[in-house]
Protein backbone atom coordinates (compact mmCIF):
# COMPACT_ATOMS: atom_id res chain seq x y z
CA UNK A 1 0.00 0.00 0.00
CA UNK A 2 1.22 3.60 -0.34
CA UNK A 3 2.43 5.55 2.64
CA UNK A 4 -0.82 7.27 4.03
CA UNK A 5 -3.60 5.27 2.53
CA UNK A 6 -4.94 2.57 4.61
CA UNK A 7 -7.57 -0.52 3.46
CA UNK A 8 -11.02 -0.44 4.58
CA UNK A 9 -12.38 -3.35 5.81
CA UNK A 10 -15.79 -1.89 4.86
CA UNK A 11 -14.83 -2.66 0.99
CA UNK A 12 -14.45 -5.57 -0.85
CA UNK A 13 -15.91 -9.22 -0.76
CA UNK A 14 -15.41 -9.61 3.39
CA UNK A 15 -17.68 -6.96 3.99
CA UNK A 16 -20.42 -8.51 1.16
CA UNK A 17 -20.17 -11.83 2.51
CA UNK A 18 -20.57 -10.58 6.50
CA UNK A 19 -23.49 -8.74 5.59
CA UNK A 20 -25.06 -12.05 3.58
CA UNK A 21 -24.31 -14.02 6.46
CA UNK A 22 -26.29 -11.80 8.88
CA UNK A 23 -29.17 -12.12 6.09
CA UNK A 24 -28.64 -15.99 5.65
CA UNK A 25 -28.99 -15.97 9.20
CA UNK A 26 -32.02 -14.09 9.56
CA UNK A 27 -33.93 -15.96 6.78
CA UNK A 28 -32.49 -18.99 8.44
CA UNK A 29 -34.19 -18.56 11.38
CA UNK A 30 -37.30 -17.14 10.01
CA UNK A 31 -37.48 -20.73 8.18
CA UNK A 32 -36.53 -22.97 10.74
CA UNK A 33 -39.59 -20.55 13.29
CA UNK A 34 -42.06 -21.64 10.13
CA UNK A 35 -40.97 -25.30 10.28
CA UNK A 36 -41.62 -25.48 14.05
CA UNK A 37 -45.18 -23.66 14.05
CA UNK A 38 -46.66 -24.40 10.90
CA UNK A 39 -46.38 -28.34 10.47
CA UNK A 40 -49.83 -28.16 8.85
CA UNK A 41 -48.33 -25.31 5.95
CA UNK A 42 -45.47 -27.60 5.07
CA UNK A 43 -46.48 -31.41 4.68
CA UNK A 44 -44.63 -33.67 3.36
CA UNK A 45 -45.80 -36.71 0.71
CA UNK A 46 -44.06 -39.81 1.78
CA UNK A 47 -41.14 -41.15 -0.26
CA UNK A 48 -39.29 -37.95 0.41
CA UNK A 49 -35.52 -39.14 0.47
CA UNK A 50 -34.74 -36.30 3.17
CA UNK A 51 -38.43 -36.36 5.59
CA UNK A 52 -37.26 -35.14 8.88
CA UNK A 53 -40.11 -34.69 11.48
CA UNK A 54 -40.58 -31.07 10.99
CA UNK A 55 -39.70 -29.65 14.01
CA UNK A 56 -36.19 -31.16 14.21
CA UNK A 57 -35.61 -29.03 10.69
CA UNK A 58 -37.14 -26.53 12.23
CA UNK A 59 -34.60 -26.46 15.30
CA UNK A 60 -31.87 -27.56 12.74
CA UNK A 61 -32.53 -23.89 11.00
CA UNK A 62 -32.60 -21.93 13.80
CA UNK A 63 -29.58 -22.88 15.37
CA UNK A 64 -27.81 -22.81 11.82
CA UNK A 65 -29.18 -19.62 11.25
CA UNK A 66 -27.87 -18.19 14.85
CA UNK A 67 -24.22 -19.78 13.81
CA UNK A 68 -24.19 -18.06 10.46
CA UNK A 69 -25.23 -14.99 11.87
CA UNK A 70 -22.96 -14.68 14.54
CA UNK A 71 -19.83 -15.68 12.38
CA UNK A 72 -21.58 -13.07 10.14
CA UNK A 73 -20.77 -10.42 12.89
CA UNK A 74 -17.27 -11.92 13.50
CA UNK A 75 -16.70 -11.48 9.55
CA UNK A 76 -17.23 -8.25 10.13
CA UNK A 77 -15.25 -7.41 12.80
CA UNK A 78 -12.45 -8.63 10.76
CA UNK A 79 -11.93 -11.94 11.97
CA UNK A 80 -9.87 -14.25 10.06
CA UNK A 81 -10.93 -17.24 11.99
CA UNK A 82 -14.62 -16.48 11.38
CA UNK A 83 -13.94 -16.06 7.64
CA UNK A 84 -13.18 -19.85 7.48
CA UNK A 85 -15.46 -20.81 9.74
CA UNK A 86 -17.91 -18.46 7.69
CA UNK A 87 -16.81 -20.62 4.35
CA UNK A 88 -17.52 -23.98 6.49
CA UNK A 89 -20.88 -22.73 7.43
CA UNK A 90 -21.81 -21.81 4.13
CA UNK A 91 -21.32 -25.10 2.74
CA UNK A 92 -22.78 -26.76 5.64
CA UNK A 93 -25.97 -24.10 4.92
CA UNK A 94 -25.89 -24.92 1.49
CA UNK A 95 -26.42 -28.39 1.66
CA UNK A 96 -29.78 -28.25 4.88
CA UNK A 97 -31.16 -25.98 2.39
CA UNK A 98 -30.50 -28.53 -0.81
CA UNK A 99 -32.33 -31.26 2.32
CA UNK A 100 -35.07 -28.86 2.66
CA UNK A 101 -36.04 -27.46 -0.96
CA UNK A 102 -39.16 -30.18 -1.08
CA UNK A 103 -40.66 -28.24 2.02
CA UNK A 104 -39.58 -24.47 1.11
CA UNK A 105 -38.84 -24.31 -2.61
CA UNK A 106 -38.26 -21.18 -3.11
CA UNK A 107 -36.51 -20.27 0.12
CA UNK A 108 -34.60 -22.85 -0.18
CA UNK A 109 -33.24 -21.99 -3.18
CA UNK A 110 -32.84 -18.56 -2.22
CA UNK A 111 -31.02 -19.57 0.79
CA UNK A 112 -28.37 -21.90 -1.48
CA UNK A 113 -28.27 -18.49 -3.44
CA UNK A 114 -26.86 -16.81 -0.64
CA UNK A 115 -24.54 -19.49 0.67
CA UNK A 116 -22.93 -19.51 -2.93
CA UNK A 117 -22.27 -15.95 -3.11
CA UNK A 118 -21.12 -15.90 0.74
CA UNK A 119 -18.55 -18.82 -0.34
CA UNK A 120 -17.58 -16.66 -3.62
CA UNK A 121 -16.78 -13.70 -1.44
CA UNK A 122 -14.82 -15.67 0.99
CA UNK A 123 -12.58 -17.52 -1.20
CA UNK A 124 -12.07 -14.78 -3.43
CA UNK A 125 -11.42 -11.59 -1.57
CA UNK A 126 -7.80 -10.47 -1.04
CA UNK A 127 -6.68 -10.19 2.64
CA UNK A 128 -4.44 -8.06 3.12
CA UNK A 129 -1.22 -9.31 5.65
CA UNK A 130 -0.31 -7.75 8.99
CA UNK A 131 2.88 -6.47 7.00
CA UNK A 132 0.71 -4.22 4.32
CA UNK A 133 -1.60 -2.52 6.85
């Protein structure tokens, strides 16, 4: 970097993906709070290669969703730890909402929209070393 300019780590793909993880992590939630109250809105035929009892997606959702939303917060913050935990998450995200597109199509595919993108950002933003700050 040049002598008086410093990097803002409000720019650039950390910042995108911390603020998608707070948003993951809010829908998250909001879909796991459906799954436990509404087991009459989202029935399931029989076959279904992933049927969970409702409620325990529900619960699975809502504690993902808390997880993803606080690494979300650590993201921003600037944590380098919660930027790989962040990627882990994402995938992990990615693949209850793949389990629970019968249920909530289009959230679910929304929600494996936003894990992409948060493990796009991750892996491809620069971070910039102790020695360049």
């Amino acid at each position: 970097m040049h002598a008086g300019r410093t990097a803002s780590r409000w720019v650039g793909g950390s910042f995108f993906a911390g603020i998608l993880m707070l948003v993951a992590g809010a829908t998250e939630i909001l879909q796991g709070v459906v799954a436990i109250r509404s087991d009459n809105i989202l029935n399931g035929v029989s076959g279904y290669a992933y049927a969970f009892n409702l409620d325990a997606w529900g619960w699975i959702h809502v504690g993902l969703g808390i997880l993803v939303a606080v690494v979300g917060l650590g993201i921003l913050a600037g944590s380098r730890i919660a930027r790989y935990t962040g990627i882990g998450l994402a995938m992990v995200n990615l693949v209850a909402q793949f389990m629970f597109l019968f249920y909530q199509p289009v959230w679910a595919v929304v929600g494996m929209a936003l894990s992409a993108f948060i493990i796009w950002a991750l892996t491809t933003d620069r971070v910039t070393s102790p020695q360049t700050r």
